[in-house]
Protein backbone atom coordinates (compact mmCIF):
# COMPACT_ATOMS: atom_id res chain seq x y z
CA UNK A 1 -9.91 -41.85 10.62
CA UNK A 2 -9.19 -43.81 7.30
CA UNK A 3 -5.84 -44.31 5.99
CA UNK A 4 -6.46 -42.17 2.84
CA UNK A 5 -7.45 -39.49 4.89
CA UNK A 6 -3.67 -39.41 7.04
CA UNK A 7 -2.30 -39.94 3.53
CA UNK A 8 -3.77 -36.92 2.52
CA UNK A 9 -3.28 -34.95 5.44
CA UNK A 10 0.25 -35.88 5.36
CA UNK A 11 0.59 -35.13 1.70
CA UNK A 12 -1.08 -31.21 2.14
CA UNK A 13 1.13 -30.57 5.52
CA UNK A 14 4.19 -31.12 4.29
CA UNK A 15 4.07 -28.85 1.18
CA UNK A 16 1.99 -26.04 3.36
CA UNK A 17 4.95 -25.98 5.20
CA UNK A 18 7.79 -25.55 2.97
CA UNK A 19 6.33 -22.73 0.79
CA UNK A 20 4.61 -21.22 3.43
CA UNK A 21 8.44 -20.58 4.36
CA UNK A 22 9.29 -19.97 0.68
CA UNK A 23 6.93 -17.33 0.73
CA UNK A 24 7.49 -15.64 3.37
CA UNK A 25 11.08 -15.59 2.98
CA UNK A 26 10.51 -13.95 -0.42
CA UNK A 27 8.34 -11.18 0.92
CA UNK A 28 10.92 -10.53 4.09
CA UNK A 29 13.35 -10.25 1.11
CA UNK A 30 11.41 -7.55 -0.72
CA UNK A 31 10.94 -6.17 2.60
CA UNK A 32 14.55 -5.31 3.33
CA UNK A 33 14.99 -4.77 -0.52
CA UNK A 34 12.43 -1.45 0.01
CA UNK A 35 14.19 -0.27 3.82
CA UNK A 36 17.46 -1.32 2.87
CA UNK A 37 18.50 2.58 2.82
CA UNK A 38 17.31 3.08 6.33
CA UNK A 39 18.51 -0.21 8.04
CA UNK A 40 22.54 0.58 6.51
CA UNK A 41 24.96 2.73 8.28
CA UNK A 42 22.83 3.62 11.37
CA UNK A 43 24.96 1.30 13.85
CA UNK A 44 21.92 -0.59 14.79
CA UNK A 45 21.99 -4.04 16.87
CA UNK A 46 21.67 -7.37 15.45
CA UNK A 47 18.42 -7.74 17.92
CA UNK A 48 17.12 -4.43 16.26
CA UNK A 49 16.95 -6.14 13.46
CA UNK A 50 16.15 -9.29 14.33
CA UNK A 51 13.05 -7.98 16.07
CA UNK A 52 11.64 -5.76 13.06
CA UNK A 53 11.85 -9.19 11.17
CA UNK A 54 10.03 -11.10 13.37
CA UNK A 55 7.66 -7.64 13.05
CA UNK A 56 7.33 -8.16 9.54
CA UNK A 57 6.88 -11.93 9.37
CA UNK A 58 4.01 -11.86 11.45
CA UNK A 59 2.54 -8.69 9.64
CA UNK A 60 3.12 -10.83 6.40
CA UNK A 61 1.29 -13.54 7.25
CA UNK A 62 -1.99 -11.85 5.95
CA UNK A 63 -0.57 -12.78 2.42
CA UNK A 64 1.98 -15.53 2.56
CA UNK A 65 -1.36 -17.86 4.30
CA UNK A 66 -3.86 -17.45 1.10
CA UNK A 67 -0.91 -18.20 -1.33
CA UNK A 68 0.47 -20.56 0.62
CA UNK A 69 -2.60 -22.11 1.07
CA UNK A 70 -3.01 -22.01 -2.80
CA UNK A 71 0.29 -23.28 -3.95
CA UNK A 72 0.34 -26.44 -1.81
CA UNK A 73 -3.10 -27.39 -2.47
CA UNK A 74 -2.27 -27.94 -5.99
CA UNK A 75 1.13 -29.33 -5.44
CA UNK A 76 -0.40 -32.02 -2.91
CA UNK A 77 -3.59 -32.74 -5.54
CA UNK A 78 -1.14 -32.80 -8.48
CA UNK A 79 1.11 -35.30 -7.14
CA UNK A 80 -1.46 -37.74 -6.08
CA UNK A 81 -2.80 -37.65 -9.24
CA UNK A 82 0.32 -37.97 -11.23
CA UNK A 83 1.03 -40.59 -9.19
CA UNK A 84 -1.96 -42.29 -9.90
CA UNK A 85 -3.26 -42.49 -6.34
CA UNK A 86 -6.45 -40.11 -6.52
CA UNK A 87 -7.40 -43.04 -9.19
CA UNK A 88 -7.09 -45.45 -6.41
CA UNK A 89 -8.86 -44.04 -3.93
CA UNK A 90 -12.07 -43.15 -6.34
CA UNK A 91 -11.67 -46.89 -7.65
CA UNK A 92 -12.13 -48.14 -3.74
CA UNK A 93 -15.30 -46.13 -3.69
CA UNK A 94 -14.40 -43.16 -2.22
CA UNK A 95 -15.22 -40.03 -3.66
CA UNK A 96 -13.26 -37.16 -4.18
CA UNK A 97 -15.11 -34.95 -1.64
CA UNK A 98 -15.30 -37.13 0.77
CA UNK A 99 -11.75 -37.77 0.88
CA UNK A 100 -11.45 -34.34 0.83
CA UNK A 101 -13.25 -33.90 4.24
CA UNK A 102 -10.48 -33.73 6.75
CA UNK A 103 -8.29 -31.23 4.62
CA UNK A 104 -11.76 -28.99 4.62
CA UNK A 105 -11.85 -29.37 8.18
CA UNK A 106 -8.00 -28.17 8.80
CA UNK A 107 -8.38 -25.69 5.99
CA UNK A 108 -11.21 -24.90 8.35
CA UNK A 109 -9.24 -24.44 11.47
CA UNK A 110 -6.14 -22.25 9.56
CA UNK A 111 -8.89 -19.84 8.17
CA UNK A 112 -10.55 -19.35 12.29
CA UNK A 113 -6.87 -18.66 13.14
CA UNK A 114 -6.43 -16.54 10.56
CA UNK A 115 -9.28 -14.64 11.81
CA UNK A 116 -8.13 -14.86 15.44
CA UNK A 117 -4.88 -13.79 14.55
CA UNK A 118 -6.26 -10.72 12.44
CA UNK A 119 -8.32 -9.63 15.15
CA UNK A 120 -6.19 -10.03 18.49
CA UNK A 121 -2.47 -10.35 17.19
CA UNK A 122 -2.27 -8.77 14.29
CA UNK A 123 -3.26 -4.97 15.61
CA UNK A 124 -0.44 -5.50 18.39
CA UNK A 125 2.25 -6.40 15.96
CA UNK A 126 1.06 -3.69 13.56
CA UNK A 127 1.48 -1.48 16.26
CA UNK A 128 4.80 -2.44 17.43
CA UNK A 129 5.93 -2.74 13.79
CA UNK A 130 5.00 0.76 12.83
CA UNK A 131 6.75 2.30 16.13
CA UNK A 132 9.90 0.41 15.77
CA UNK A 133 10.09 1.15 11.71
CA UNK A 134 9.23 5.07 12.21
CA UNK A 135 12.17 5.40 14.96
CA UNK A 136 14.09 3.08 12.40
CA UNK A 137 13.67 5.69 9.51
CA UNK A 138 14.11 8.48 11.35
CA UNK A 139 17.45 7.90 13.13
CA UNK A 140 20.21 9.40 11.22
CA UNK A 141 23.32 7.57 9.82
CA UNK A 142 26.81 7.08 11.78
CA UNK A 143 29.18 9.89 11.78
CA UNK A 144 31.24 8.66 8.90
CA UNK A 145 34.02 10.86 6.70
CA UNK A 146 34.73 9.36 3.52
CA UNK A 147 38.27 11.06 2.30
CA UNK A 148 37.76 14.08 -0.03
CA UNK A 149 33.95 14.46 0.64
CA UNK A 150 32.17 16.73 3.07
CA UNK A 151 30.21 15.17 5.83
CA UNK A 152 27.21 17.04 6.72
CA UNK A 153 25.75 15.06 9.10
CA UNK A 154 27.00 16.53 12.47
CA UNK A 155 24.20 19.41 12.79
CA UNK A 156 25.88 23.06 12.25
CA UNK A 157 29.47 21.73 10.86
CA UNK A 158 31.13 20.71 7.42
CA UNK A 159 33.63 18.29 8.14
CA UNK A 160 35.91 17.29 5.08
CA UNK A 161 39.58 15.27 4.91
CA UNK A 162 41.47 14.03 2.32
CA UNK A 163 42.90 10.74 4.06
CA UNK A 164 41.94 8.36 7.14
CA UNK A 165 43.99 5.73 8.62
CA UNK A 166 42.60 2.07 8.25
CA UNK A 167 41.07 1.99 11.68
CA UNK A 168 39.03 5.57 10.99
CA UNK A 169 40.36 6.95 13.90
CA UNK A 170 43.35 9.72 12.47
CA UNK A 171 41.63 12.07 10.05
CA UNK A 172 44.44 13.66 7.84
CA UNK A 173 44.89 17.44 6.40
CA UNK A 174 41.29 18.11 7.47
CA UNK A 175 38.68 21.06 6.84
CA UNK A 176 36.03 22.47 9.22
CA UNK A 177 33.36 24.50 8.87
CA UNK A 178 31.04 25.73 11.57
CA UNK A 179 27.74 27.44 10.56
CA UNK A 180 25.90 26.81 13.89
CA UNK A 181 25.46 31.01 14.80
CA UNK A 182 24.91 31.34 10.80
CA UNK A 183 23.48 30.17 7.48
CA UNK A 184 26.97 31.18 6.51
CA UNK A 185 30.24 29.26 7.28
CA UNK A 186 31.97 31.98 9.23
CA UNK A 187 34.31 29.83 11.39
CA UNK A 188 36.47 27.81 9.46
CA UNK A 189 39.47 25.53 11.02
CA UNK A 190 42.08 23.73 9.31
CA UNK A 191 44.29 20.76 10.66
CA UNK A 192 47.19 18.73 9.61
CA UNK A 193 45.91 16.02 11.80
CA UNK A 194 42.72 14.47 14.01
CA UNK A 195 42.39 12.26 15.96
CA UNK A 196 38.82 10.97 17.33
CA UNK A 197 37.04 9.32 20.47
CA UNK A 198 34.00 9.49 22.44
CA UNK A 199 33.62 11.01 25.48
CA UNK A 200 32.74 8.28 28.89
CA UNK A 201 29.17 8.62 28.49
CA UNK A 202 29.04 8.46 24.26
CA UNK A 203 26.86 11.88 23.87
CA UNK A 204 29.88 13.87 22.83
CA UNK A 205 32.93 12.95 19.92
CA UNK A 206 36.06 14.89 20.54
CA UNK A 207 38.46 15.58 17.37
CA UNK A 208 42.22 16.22 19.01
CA UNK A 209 43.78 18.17 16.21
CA UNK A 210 47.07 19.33 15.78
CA UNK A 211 49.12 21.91 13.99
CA UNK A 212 46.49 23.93 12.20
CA UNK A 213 44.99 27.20 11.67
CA UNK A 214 41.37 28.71 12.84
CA UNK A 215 39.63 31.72 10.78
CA UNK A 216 36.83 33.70 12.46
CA UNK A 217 34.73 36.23 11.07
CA UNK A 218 34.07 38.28 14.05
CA UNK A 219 31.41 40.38 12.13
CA UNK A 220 29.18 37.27 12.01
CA UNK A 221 28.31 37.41 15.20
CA UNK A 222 27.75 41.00 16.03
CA UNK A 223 26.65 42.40 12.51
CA UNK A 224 25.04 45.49 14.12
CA UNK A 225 28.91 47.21 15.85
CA UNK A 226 31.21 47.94 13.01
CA UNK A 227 34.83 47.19 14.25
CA UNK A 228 37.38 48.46 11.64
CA UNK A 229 39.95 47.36 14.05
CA UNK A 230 38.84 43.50 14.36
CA UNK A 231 37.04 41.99 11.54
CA UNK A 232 39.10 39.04 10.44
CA UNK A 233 40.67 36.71 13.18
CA UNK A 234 43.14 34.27 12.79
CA UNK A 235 44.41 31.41 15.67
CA UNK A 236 47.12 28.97 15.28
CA UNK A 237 47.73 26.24 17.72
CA UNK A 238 49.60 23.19 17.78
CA UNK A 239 47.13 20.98 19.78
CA UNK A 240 43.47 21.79 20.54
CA UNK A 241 40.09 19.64 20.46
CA UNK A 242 37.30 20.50 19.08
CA UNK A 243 34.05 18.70 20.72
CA UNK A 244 30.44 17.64 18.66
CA UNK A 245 27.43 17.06 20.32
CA UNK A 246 26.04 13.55 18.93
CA UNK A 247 22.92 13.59 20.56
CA UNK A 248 20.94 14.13 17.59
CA UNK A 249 22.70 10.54 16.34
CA UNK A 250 20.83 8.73 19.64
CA UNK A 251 18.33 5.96 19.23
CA UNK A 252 15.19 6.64 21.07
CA UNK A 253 12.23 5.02 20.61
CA UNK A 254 9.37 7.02 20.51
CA UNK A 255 6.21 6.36 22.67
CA UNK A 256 3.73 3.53 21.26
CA UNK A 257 0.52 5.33 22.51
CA UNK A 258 0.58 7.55 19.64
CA UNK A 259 0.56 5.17 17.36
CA UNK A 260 -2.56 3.59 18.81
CA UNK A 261 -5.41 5.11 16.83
CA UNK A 262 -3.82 4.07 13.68
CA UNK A 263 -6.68 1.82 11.65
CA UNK A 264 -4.33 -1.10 11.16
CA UNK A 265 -3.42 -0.96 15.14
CA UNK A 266 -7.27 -1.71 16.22
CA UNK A 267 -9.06 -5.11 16.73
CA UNK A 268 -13.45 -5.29 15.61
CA UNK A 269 -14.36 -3.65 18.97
CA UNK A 270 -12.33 -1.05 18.73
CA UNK A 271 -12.52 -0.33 15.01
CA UNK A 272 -16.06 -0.33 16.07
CA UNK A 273 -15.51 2.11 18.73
CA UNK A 274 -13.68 4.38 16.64
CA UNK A 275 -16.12 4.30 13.61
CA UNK A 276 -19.02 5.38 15.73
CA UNK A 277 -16.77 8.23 17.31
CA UNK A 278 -16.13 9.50 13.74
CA UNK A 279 -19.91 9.41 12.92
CA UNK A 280 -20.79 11.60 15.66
CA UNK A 281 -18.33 13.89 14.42
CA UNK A 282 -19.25 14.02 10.94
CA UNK A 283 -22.85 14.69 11.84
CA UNK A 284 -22.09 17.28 14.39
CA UNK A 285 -19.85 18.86 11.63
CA UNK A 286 -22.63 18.88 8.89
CA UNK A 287 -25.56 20.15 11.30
CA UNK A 288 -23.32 23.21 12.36
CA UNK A 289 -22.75 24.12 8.43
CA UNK A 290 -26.35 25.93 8.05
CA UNK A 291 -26.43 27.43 11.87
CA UNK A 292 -22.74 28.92 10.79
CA UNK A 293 -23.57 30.89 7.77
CA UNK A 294 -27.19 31.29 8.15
CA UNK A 295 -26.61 34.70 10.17
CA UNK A 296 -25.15 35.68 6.82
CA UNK A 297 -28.01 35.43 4.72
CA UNK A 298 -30.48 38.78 3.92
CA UNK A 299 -33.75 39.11 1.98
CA UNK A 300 -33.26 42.26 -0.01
CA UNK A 301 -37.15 43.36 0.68
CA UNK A 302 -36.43 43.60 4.78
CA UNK A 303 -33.35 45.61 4.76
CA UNK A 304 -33.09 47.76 1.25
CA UNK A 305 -36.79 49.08 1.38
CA UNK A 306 -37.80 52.16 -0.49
CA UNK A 307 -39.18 55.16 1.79
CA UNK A 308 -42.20 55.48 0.13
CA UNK A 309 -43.98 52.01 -0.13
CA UNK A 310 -43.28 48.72 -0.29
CA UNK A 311 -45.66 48.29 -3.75
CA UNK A 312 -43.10 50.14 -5.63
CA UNK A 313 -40.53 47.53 -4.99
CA UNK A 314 -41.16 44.72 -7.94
CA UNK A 315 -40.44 41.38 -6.05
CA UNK A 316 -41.04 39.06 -8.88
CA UNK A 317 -37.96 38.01 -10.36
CA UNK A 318 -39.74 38.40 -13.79
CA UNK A 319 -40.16 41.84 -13.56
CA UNK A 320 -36.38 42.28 -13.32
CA UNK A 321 -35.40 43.91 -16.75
CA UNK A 322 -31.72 43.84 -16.50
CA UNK A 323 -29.90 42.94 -13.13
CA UNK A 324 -31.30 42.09 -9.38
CA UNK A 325 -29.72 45.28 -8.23
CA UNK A 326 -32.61 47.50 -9.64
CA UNK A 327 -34.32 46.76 -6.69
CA UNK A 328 -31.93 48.68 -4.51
CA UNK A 329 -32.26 52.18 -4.11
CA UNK A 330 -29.27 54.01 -5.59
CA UNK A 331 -27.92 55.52 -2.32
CA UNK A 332 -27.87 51.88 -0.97
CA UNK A 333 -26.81 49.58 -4.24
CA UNK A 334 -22.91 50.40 -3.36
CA UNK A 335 -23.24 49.41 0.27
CA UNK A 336 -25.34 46.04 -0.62
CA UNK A 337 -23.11 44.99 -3.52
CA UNK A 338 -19.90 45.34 -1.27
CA UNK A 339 -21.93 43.95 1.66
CA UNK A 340 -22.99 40.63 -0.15
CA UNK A 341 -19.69 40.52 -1.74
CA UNK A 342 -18.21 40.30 1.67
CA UNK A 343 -21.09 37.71 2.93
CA UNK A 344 -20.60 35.34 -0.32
CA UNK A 345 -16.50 35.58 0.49
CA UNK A 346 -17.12 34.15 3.99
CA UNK A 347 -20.02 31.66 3.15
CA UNK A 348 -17.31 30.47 0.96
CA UNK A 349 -14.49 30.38 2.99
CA UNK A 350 -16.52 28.51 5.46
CA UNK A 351 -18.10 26.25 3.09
CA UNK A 352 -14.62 24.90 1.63
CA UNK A 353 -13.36 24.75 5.51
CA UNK A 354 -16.28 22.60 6.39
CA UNK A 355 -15.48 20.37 3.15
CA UNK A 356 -12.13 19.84 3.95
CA UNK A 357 -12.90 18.54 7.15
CA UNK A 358 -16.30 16.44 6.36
CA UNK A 359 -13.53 15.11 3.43
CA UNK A 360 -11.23 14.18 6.44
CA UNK A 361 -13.74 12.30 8.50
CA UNK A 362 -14.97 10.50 5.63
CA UNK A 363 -11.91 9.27 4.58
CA UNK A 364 -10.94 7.76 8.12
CA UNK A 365 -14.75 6.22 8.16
CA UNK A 366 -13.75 4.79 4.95
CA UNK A 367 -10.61 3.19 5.92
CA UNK A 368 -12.24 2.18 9.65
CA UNK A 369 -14.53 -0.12 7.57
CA UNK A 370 -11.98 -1.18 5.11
CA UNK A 371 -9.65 -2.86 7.97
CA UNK A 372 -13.29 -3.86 9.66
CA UNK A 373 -14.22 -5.93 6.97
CA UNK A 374 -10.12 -6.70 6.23
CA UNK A 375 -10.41 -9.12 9.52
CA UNK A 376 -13.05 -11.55 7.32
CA UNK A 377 -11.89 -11.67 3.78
CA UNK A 378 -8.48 -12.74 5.28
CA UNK A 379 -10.31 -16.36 6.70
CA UNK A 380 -12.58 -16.71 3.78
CA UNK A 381 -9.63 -15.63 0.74
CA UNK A 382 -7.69 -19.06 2.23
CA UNK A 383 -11.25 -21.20 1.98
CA UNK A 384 -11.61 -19.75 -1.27
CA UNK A 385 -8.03 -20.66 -2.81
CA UNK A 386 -7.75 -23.81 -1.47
CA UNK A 387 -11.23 -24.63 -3.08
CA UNK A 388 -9.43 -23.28 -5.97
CA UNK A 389 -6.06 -25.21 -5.35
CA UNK A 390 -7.55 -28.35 -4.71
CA UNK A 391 -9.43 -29.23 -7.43
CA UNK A 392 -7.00 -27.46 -9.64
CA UNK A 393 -4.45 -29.90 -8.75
CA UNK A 394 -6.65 -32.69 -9.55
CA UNK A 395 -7.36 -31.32 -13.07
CA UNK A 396 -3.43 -30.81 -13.99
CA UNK A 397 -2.35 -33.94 -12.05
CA UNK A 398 1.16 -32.37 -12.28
CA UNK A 399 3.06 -32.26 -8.91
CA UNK A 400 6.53 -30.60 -8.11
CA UNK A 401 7.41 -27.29 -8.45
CA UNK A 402 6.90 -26.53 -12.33
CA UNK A 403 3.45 -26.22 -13.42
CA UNK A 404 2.09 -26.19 -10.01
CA UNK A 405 3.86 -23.02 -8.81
CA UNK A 406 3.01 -21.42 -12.48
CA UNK A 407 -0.90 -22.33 -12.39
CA UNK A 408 -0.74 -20.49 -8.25
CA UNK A 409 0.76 -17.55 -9.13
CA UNK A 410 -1.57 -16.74 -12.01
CA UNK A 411 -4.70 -17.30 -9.98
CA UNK A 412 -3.04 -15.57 -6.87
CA UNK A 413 -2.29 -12.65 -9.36
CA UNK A 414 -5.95 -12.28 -10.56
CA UNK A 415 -7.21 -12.76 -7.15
CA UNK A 416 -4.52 -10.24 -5.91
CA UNK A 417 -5.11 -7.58 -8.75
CA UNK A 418 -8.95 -7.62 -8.41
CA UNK A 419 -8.68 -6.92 -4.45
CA UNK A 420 -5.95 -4.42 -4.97
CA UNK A 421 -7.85 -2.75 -7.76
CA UNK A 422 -11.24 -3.08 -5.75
CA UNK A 423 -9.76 -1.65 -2.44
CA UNK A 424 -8.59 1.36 -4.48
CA UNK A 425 -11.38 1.96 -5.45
CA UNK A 426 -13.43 1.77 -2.43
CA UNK A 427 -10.15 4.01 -0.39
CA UNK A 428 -11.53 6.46 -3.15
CA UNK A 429 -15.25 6.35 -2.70
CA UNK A 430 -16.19 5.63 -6.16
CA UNK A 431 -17.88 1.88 -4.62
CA UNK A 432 -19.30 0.74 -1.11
CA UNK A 433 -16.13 -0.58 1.21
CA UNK A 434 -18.32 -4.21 1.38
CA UNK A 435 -18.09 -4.93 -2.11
CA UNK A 436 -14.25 -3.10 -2.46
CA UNK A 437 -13.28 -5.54 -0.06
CA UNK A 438 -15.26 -8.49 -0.95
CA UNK A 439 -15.30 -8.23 -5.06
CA UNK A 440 -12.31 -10.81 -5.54
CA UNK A 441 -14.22 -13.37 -3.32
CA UNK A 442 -17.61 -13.10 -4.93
CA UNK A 443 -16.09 -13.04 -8.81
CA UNK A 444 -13.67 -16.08 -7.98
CA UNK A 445 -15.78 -18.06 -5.86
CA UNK A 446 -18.36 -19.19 -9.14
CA UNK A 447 -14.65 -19.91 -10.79
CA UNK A 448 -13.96 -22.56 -7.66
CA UNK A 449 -17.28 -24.10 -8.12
CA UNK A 450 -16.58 -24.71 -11.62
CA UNK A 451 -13.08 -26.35 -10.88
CA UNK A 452 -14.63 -28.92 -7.91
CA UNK A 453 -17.29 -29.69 -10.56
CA UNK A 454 -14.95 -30.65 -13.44
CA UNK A 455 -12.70 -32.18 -10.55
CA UNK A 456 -15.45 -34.03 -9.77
CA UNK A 457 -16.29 -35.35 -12.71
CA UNK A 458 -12.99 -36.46 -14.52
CA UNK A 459 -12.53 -33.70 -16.63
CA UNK A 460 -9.59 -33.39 -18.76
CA UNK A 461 -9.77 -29.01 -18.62
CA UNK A 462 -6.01 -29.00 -19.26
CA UNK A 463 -5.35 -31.35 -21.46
CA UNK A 464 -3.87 -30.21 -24.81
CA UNK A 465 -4.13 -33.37 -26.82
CA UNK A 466 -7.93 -33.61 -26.07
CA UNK A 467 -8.05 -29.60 -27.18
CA UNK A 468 -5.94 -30.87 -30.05
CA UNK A 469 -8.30 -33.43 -31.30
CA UNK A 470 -11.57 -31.47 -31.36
CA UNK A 471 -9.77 -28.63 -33.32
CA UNK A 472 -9.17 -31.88 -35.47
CA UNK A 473 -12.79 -32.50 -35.68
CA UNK A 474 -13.82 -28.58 -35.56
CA UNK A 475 -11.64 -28.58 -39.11
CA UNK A 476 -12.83 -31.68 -40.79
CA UNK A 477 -16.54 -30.72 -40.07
CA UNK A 478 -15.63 -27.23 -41.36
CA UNK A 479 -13.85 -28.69 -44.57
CA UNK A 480 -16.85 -31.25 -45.16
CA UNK A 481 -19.33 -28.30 -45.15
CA UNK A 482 -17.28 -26.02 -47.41
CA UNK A 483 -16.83 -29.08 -49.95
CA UNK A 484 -20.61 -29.91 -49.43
CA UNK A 485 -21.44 -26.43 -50.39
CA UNK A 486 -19.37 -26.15 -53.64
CA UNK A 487 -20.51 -29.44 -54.71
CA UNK A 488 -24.20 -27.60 -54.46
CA UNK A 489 -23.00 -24.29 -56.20
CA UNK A 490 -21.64 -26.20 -59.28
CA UNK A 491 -24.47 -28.72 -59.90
CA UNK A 492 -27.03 -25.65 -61.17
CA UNK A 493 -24.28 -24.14 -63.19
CA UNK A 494 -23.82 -27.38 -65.39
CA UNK A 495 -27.54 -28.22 -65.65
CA UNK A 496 -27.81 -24.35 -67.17
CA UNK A 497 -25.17 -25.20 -69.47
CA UNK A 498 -27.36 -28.69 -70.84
CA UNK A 499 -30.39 -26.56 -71.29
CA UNK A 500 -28.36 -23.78 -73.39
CA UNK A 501 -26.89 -26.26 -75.56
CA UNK A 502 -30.55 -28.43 -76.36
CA UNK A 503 -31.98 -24.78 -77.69
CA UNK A 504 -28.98 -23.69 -79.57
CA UNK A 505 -29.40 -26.97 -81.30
CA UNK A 506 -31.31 -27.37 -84.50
């Protein structure tokens, strides 16, 4: 291998590296900026979180590689040719595609493990990402009493106090409400004092209180037996506990295998799998529409026959002379109207049923193919922006961090908003899931054959001055013709003038 090609290599490598980090510590930020809510004040473990990070960097890898791939191709093509050195190498006879070869053929090798990973690592992480997240979400906050505010989080009580010690452990003049036998808050308890801890095993909190007071409405619970006698009770106590259940504040994970049919959790073969599965069901579903309702369906001429002859019965729809019905005797019009009435009701009921479901189906055949054909456009979106990166680079012949990063993320934006767009619209069914999925790829890829040919071929495509100067020429040429032409408007005017003056003369 030459030199220039391990100066190149070395020169891409580097700055892969560092924003590939960049970037994907900017989405793990936006990450945590979106679950922040549900990752706060649930009295998780630092490995909890820990692991749903390392979740989430792997699951975005899928877009920190293409932009990655984008960002440092430019910034490793702009600073050789800032620094002159891309003019070295083409003035020792080597072409800009050849020297280009090796970075092709590593370009080559992080797009077949982007596929590998898509296909084989990807679903797994997915998987263990969604089950980890959903128990995540779902796990309710820490017991905690802020003073003067009612905590509602113990299920069945209202627990409010107007001052805690600094530790959180002595609650102070506190108010209880139980509504566990009730939508009401028939049990009420008041206490000077509390004082909290757990229980050996952790599933129960005990509140010591002291010196209070405990109201019970004894017509809660039995409603039905008036008692004149006791309706209102009233306990006071100088020391007493008062035990919650906090097994409803217990982190369990929940098992992965239901998870496991999820779109995103399944590699080709078994997206494959499931996508003939659904098939079978959708046909099954639409050959057993007609055998459903066709018992429903009557010809009026074999059941609503007049006694005396079939002739009399006009059959031609053009012989009607105000309504379908006059073909029905009068004794039996009542019974057939409410009859078909009924019939039309069900074929309709059925009908939208059927709909629903046939909807259903299609929709998970559409998103089966979307994360089928998801596994490709992954490898071939980081070909396709570092064929746009590369030559970019090379055109700008700016390196650093300025107009490098600002040239990326407006060609990562189009190529983003065209396959976000695109994939809409094929989640939708208004276009096939091939071209949803593939539309940014085939409109940007004439767009990098344009950029390696002006690479190629010297040209200045961002430079202002040279934009400057034919606007220069654009205006002269413009201002020549506009003089040429009044020069040619005025000439006839003054030879008019000559021959007016030789006539009027005597």
């Amino acid at each position: 291998m030459k030199k220039i090609h391990l100066l190149i290599l070395k020169s891409f490598i580097r700055p892969f590296i560092v924003t590939f980090l960049i970037v994907m510590f900017v989405l793990l930020m936006l990450f945590l900026f979106k679950y922040i809510d549900d990752l706060i004040g649930k009295g998780f473990e630092w490995y909890v979180i820990l692991k749903l990070l390392a979740y989430q960097s792997a699951v975005q890898i899928s877009m920190a590689m293409p932009l990655s791939m984008l960002l440092s191709s430019i910034m490793t093509f702009g600073n050789l040719g800032e620094s002159y050195e891309l003019v070295a190498i083409k003035a020792a006879g080597i072409s800009l595609r050849k020297a280009m070869t090796p970075l092709f053929v590593l370009v080559g090798l992080f797009s077949g493990g982007a596929f590998l990973f898509s296909d084989y690592i990807l679903p797994v992480v997915n998987l263990k990402m969604g089950a980890l997240l959903y128990d995540v979400r779902i796990k309710q906050t820490d017991f905690l009493v802020k003073p003067g505010v009612f905590n509602n989080t113990i299920p069945g009580y209202s627990i409010r106090a107007k001052g805690k010690s600094k530790d959180g452990k002595i609650l102070y003049d506190l108010m209880i409400y139980d509504h566990k036998s009730s939508s009401t808050a028939s049990n009420v308890l008041l206490a000077k004092e509390g004082y909290i801890y757990n229980s050996p095993d952790n599933n129960t909190m005990i509140l010591k209180l002291k010196d209070g007071v405990r109201y019970e409405d004894s017509r809660a619970r039995n409603a039905k037996v008036y008692n004149p006698r006791q309706q209102f009770t009233r306990f006071y106590f100088d020391e007493t506990e008062q035990k919650f259940d906090m097994s409803a504040f217990e982190w369990k994970r929940t098992d992965e295998n239901l998870f496991k049919s999820h779109h995103m959790m399944l590699n080709l073969k078994q997206l494959k799998y499931y996508t003939d599965s659904n098939a079978v069901q959708m046909d099954s579903l639409r050959n057993t529409v007609f055998r459903e309702i066709k018992s429903y369906y009557y010809y009026f001429n074999d059941y609503y026959k007049p006694k005396d002859s079939i002739q009399s019965v006009p059959l031609s729809p053009v012989n009607y002379k105000e309504s379908f019905a006059e073909v029905i005797p009068l004794d039996k019009r009542n019974m057939a109207i409410s009859n078909a009435t009924n019939q039309m009701r069900y074929i309709k009921d059925v009908l939208n049923i059927k709909a629903n479901e046939d909807t259903f189906y299609r929709d998970k055949d559409i998103r089966y193919n979307i994360e089928f054909q998801r596994k490709f456009t992954l490898a071939v979106s980081c070909l396709l922006l570092f064929c746009i990166g590369a030559p970019l680079g090379a055109i700008i012949r700016k390196g650093g961090l300025g107009l490098p990063v600002v040239m990326a993320i407006i060609f990562f934006l189009i190529y983003h908003i065209i396959s976000t767009v695109s994939e809409k619209s094929a989640k939708e069914g208004n276009i096939d899931t091939f071209w949803g999925m593939w539309m940014a790829i085939f409109l940007l890829s004439p767009l990098a054959i344009f950029l390696a040919y002006k690479a190629a071929t010297d040209s200045a495509l961002f430079d202002i001055e040279q934009y400057r100067l034919k606007a220069e020429k654009v205006w002269s040429w413009f201002k020549t013709k506009l003089g040429s032409r009044n020069r040619q408007t005025e000439q006839p005017k003054s030879h008019k003038s000559l021959q007016d003056d030789y006539t009027l003369s005597p």
